[in-house]
Protein backbone atom coordinates (compact mmCIF):
# COMPACT_ATOMS: atom_id res chain seq x y z
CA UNK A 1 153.74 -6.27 -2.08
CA UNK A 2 154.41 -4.77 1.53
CA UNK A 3 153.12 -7.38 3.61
CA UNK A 4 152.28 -5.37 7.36
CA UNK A 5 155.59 -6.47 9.76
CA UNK A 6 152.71 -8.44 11.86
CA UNK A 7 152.69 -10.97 8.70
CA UNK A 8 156.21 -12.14 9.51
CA UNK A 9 157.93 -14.80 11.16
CA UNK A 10 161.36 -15.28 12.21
CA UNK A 11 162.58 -17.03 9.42
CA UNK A 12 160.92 -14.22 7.26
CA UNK A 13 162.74 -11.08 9.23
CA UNK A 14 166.11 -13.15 8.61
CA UNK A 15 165.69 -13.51 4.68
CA UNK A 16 164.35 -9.85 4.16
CA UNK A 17 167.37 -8.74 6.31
CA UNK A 18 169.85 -10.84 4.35
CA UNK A 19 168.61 -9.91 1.38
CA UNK A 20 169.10 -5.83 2.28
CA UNK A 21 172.22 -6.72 4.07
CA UNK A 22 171.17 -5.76 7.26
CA UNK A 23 172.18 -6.98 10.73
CA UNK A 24 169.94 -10.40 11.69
CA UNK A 25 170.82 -10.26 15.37
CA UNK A 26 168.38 -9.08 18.13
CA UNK A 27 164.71 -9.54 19.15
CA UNK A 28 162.60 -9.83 16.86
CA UNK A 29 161.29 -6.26 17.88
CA UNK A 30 164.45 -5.10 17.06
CA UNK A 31 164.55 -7.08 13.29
CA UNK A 32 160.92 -5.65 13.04
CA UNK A 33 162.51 -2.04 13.35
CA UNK A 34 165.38 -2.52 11.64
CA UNK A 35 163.61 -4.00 8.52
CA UNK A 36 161.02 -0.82 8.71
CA UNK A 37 163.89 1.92 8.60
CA UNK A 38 165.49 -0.50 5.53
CA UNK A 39 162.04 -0.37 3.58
CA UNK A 40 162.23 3.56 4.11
CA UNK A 41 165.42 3.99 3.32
CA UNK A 42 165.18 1.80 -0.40
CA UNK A 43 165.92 4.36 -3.69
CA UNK A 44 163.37 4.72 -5.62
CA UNK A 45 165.02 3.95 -9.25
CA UNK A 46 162.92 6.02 -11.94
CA UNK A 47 164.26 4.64 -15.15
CA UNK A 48 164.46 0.91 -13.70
CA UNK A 49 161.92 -1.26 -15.89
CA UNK A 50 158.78 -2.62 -14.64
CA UNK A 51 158.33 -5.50 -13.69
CA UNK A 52 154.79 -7.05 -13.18
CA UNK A 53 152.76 -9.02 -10.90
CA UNK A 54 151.58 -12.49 -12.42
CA UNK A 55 147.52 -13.20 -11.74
CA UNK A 56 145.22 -15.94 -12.18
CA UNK A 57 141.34 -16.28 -11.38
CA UNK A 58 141.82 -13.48 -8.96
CA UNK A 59 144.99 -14.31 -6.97
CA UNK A 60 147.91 -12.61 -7.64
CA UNK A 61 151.81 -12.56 -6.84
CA UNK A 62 154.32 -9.67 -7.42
CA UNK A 63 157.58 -11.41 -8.68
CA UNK A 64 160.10 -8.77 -7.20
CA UNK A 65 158.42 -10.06 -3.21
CA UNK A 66 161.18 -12.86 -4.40
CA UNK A 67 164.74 -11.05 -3.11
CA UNK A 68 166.26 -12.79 -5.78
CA UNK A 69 164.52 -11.83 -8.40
CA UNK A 70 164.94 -8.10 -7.80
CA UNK A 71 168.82 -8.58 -8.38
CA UNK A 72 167.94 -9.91 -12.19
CA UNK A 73 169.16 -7.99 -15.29
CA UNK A 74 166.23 -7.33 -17.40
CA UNK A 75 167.52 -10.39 -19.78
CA UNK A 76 167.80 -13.02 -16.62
CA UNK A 77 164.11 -11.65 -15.78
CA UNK A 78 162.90 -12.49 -19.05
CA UNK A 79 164.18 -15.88 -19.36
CA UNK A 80 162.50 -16.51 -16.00
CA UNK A 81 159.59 -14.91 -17.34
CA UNK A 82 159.04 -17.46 -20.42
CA UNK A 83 159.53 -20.57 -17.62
CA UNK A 84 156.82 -18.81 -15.24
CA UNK A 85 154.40 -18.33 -18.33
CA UNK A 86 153.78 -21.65 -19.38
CA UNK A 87 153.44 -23.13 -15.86
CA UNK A 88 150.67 -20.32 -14.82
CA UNK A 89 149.03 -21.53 -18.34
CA UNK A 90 148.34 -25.46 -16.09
CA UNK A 91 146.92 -23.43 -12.96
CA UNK A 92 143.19 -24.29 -12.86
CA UNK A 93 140.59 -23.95 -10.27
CA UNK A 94 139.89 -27.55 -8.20
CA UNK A 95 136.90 -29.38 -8.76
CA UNK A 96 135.67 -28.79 -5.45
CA UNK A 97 135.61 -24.76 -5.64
CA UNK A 98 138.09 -24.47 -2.61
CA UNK A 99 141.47 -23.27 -4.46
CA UNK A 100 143.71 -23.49 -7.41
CA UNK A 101 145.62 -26.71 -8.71
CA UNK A 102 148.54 -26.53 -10.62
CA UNK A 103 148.55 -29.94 -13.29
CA UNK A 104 151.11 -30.52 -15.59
CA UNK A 105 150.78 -34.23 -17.41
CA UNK A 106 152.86 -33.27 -20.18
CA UNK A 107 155.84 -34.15 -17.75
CA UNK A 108 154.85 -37.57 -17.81
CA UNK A 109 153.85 -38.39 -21.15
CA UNK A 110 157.41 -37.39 -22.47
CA UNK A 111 158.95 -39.98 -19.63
CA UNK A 112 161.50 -42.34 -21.48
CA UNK A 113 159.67 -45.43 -21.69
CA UNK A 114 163.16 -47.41 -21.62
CA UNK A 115 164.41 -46.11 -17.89
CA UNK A 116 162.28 -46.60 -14.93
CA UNK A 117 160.38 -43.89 -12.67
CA UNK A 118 158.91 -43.14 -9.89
CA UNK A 119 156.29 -40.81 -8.08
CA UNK A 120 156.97 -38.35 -4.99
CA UNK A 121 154.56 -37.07 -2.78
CA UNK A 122 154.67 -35.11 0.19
CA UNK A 123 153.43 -31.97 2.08
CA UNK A 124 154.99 -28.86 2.72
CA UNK A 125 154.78 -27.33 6.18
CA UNK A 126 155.10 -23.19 4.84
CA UNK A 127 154.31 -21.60 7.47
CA UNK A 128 152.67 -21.58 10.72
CA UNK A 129 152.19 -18.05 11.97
CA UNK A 130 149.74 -16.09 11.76
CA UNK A 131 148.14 -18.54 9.81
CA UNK A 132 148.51 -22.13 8.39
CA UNK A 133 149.55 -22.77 5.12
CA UNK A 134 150.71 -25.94 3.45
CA UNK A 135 151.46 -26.98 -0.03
CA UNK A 136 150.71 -30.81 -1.36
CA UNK A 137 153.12 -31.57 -4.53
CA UNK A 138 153.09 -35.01 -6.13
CA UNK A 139 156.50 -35.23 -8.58
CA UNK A 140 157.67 -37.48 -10.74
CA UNK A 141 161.21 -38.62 -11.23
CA UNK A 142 163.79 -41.20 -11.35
CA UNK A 143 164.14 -44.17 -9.88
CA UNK A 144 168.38 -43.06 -9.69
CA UNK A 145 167.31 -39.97 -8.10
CA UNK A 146 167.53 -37.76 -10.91
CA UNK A 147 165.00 -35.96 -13.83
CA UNK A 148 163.05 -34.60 -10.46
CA UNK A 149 159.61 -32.39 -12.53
CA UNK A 150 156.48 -30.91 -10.68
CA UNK A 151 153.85 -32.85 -12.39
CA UNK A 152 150.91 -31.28 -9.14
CA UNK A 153 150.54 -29.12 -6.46
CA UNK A 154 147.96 -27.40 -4.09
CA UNK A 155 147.97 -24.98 -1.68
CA UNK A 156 145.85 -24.72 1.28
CA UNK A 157 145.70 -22.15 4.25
CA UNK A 158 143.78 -22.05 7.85
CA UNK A 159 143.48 -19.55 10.09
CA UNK A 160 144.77 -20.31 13.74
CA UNK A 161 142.78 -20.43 16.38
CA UNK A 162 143.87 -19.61 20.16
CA UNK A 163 142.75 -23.12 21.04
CA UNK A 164 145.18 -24.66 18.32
CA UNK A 165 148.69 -26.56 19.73
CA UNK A 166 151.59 -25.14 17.24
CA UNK A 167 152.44 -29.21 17.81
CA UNK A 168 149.27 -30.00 15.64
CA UNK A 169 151.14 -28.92 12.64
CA UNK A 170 154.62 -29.84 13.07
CA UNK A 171 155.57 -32.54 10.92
CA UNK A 172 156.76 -35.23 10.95
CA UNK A 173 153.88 -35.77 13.98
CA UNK A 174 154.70 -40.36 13.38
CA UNK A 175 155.12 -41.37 16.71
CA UNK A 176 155.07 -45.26 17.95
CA UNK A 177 151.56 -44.40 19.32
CA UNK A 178 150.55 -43.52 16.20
CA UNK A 179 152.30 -46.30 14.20
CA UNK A 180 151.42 -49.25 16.26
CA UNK A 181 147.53 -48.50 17.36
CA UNK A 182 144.83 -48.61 15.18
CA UNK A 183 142.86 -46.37 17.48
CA UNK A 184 141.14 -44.08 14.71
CA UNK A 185 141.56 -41.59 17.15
CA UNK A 186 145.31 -41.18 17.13
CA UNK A 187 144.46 -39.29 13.42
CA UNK A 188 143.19 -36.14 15.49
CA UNK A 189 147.01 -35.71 16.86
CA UNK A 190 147.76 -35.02 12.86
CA UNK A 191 145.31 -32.46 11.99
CA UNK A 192 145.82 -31.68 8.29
CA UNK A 193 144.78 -28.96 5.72
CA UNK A 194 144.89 -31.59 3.03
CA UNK A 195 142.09 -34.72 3.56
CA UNK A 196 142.25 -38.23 1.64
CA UNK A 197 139.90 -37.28 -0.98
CA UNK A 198 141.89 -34.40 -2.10
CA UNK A 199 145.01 -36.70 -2.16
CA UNK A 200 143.21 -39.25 -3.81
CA UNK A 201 141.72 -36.73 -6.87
CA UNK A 202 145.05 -35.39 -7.48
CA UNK A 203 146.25 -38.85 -7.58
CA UNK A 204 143.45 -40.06 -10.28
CA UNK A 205 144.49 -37.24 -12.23
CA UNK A 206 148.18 -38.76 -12.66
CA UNK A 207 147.41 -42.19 -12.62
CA UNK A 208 144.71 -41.20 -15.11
CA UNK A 209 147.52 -40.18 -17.50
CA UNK A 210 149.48 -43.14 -16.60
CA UNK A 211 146.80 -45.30 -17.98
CA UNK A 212 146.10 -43.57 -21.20
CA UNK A 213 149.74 -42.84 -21.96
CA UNK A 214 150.08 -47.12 -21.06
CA UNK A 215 153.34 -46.31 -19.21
CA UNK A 216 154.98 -49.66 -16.52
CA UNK A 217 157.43 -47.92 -16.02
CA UNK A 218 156.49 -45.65 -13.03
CA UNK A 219 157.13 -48.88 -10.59
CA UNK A 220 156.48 -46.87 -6.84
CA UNK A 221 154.93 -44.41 -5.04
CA UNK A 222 157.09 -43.01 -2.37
CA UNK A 223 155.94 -41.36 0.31
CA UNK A 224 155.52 -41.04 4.19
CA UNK A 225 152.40 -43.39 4.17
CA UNK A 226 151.49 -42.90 7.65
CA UNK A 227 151.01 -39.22 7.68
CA UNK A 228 149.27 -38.47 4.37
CA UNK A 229 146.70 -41.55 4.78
CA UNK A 230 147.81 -43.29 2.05
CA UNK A 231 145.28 -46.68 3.37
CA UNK A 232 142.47 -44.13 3.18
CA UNK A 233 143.66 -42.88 -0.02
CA UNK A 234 144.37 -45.85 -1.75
CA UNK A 235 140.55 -47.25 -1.17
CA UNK A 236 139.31 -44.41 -2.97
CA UNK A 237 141.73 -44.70 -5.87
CA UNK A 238 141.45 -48.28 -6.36
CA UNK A 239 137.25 -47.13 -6.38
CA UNK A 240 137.70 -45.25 -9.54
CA UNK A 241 138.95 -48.14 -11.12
CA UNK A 242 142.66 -46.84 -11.40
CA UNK A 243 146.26 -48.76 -10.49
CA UNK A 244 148.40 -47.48 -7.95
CA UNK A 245 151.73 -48.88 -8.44
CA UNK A 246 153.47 -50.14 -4.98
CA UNK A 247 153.50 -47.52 -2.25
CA UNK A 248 156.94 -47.45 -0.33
CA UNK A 249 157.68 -45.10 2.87
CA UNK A 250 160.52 -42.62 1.81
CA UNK A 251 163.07 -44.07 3.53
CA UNK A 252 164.15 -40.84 5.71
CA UNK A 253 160.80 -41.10 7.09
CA UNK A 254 161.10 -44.61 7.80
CA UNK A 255 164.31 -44.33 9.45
CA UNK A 256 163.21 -41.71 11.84
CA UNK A 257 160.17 -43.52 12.98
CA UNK A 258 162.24 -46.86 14.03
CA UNK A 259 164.69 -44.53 15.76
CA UNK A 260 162.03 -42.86 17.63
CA UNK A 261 160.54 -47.02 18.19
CA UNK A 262 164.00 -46.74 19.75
CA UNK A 263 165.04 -49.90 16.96
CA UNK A 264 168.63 -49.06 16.32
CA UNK A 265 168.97 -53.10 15.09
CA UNK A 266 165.72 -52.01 12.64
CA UNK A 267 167.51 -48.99 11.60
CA UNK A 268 171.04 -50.34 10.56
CA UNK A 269 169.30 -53.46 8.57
CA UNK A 270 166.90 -50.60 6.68
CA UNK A 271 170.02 -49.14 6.07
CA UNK A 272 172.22 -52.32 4.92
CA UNK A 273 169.04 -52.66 2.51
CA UNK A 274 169.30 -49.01 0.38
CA UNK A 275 172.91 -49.42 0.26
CA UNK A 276 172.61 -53.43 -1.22
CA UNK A 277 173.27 -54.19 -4.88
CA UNK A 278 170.43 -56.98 -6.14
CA UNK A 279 171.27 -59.20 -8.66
CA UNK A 280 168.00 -60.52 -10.27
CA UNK A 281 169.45 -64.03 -9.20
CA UNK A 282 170.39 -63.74 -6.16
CA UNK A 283 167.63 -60.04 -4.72
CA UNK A 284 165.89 -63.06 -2.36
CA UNK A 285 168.27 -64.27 -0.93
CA UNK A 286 170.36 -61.03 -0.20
CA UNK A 287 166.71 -59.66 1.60
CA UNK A 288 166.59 -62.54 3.68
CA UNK A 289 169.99 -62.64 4.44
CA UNK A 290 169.60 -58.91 5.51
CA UNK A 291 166.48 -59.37 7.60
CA UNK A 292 167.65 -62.91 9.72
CA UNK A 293 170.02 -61.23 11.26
CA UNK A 294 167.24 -59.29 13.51
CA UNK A 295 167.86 -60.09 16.96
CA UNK A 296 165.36 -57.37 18.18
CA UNK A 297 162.57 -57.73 20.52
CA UNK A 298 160.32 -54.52 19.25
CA UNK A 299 158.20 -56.25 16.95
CA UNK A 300 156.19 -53.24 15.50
CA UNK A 301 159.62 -51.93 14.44
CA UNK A 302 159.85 -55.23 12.76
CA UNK A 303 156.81 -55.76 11.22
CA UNK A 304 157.13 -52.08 9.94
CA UNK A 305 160.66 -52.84 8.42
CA UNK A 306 159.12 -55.78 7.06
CA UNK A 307 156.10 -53.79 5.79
CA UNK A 308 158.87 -51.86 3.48
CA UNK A 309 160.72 -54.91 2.55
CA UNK A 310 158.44 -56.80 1.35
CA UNK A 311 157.04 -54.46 -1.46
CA UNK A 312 160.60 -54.81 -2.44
CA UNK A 313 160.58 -58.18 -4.55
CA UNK A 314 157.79 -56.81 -6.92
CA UNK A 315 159.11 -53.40 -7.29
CA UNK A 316 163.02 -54.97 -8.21
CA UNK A 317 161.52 -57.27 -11.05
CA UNK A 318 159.28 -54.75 -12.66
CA UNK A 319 162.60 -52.40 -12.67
CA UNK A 320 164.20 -55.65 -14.24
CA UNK A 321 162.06 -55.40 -17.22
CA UNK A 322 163.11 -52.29 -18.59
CA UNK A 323 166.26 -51.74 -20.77
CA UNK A 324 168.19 -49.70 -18.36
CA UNK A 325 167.95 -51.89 -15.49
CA UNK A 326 167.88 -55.10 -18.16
CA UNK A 327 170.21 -57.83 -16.72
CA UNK A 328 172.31 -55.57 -14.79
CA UNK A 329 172.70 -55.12 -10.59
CA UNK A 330 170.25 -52.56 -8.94
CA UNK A 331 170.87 -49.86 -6.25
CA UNK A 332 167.55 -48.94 -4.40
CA UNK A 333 169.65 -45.60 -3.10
CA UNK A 334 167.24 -43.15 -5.17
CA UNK A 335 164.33 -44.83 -4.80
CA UNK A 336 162.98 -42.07 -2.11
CA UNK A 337 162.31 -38.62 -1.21
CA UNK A 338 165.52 -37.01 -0.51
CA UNK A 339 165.34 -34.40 -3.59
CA UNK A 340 161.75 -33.77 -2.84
CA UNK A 341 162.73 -33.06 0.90
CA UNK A 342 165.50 -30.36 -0.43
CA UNK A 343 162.86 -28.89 -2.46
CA UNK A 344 160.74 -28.41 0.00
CA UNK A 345 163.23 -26.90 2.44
CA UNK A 346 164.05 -24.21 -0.04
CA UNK A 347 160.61 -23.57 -0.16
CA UNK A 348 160.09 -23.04 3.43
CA UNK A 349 162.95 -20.65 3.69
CA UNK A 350 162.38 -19.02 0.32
CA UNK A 351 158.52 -17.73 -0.37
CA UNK A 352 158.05 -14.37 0.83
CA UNK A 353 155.15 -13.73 3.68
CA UNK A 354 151.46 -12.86 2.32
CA UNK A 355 148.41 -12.00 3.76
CA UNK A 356 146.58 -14.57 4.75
CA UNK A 357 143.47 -13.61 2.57
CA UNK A 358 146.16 -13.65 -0.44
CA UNK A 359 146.96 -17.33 0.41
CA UNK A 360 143.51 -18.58 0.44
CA UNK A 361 143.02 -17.11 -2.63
CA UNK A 362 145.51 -18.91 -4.31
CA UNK A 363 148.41 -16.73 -4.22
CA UNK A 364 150.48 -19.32 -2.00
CA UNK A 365 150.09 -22.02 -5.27
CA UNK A 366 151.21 -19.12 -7.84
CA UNK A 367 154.44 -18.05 -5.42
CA UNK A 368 155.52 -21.75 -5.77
CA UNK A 369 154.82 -21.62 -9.64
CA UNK A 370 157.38 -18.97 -9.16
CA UNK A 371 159.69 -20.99 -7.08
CA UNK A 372 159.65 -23.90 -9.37
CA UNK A 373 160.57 -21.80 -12.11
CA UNK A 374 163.56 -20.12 -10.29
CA UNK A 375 164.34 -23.78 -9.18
CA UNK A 376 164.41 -24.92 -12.46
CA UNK A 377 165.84 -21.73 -14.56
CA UNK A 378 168.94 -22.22 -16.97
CA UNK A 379 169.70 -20.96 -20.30
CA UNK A 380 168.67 -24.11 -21.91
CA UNK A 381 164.80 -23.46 -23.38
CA UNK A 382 162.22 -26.16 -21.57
CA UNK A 383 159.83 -27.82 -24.28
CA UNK A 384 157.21 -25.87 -23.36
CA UNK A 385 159.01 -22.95 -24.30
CA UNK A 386 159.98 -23.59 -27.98
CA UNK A 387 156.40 -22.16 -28.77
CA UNK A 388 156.95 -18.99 -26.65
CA UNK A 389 157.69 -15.82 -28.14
CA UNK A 390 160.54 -14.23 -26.07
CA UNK A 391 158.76 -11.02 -25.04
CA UNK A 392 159.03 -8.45 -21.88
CA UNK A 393 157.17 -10.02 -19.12
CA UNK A 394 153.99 -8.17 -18.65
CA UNK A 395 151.41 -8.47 -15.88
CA UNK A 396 149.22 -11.14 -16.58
CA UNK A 397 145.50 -10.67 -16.65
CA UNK A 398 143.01 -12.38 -14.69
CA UNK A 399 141.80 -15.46 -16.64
């Protein structure tokens, strides 16, 4: 798809560039030109095999907008092919009417049962010229940092409007103002695409699955708690009659509030307590051994740290009752979002521009289907691929 030049941001005019080997340097005037005389001068291949855009309830993404993807041998483009197959199969319109979903519980009903898990949410930031779009992902993984699957996602766009701050969308937007007051006001300083109800349906959906697959061992929720609502959210979940396990803060988000609380004291005990190893004799102890040695004077740094800590107890002993963590000492170094937060840095830099009419029609949620699927490509067949017939990719048709 040739997106008009006007589509593109910086970031875009670098990656196109790179990917044609062109110079990055210069105004973005100059990129724009330079980019235009590289589109003209492309060869058109005539015996190079098609290949074809992927569709669903009207949206539609052409794979070779990915710059990687266009360097593929027609056997690497196939095995990416089977991977982006199965995942468009779980793309489904929302219950509201307003967009696409993607839902996958399959990733969570083959969880071992023996190893503990947790569940990742966050929101990507895409872009924010000439329009707003965002993409909300809840993942599951575990609670050593590893096994990280897409389980949800949803993607959402707004047009700007002249009157619109780019600071409105920049995230993270935490600031002590917004931490400490309970002002309902401070929420207009974090406009969002994504509102507590949707958070909470996609939520019900994996929780749902929880519950009828009986699985204790997802044990936490983390998450920057502040800036997706998660009080809000967590009213209406516990209203449908569904369990959230503990919610924790990712602790990257964490830290960076305190240091903006200007808390280094808060910041080097959150610290001490990742890096600890708990012994299920001894984990109370060690906390308040950790924490007594606050000689601070900020007390809503503290009684944020404390907020975190305290969650801690119940989430260790749960962990304690599962055969990998059974009797033996417990890091809580994985238990946040740092693979989630590379993720969604590649995604940033990595999905080609689209119109903005594109986007709201779901085209942003199928180029991450393709991104997850480039993410996640190897030769090794997924399990939803055993049943696949290894065929040329062809375009798909509108379901």
């Amino acid at each position: 798809m040739d997106v008009p030049l006007s589509e593109f941001s910086s970031q875009d005019l670098e990656r196109e560039l790179y990917a044609r080997a062109q110079n990055t340097d210069g105004s973005k005037q100059e990129r724009f030109g330079r980019l235009m005389a590289a589109r003209q001068q492309e060869p058109q291949v005539p015996n190079r095999p098609r290949r074809g855009s992927i569709a669903k309830f009207g949206a539609r993404v052409q794979m070779e907008d990915f710059a990687e993807v266009k360097m593929f041998s027609q056997t690497e483009f196939g095995l990416l092919s089977n991977k982006v197959r199965w995942r468009l199969e779980r793309v489904r319109r929302t219950e509201d009417g307003e967009g696409l979903e993607y839902f996958h519980p399959d990733v969570l009903s083959r969880i071992d049962r023996s190893k503990t898990y947790m569940l990742n949410m966050d929101e990507f930031l895409v872009r924010q010229e000439p329009y707003i779009h965002k993409i909300f992902v809840i993942f599951v993984s575990r609670t050593c940092g590893q096994e990280h699957k897409l389980c949800y996602a949803r993607s959402l766009a707004k047009l700007r409007s002249w009157d619109e701050q780019i600071e409105e969308f920049e995230w993270p937007l935490i600031t002590t103002e917004n931490i400490t007051s309970l002002n309902v006001d401070n929420a207009e300083l974090q406009t969002t695409l994504i509102t507590p109800e949707n958070i909470a349906k996609a939520l019900s959906y994996v929780l749902g699955t929880i519950k009828d697959n009986k699985l204790e061992n997802i044990v936490a929720i983390a998450c920057d708690t502040n800036r997706l609502g998660l009080p809000a959210v967590a009213l209406l979940v516990d209203a449908s009659g569904l369990a959230m396990p503990p919610t924790l803060y990712d602790i990257y988000d964490l830290r960076s509030t305190l240091q903006n609380m200007f808390c280094s004291a808060c910041v080097r005990i959150l610290m001490r307590v990742e890096h600890e190893i708990y012994t299920k004799s001894t984990y109370g102890d060690q906390l308040c051994s950790l924490c007594s040695g606050n000689r601070t004077k900020n007390m809503n740094a503290v009684l944020l740290l404390m907020e975190y800590v305290n969650k801690l107890p119940q989430i260790l002993n749960t962990m304690w009752n599962f055969e990998e963590h059974l009797d033996k000492p417990i890091s809580l170094v994985g238990l946040n979002n740092k693979l989630l937060k590379i993720y969604g840095a590649h995604i940033k830099r990595e999905l080609p521009p689209i119109t903005f009419e594109d986007c709201a029609a779901g085209s942003g949620l199928l180029q991450l289907i393709v991104f997850d699927a480039l993410w996640c490509i190897s030769t090794e067949s997924e399990p939803e691929e055993l049943n696949l017939q290894t065929i040329a990719y062809q375009a798909a048709s509108e379901a």
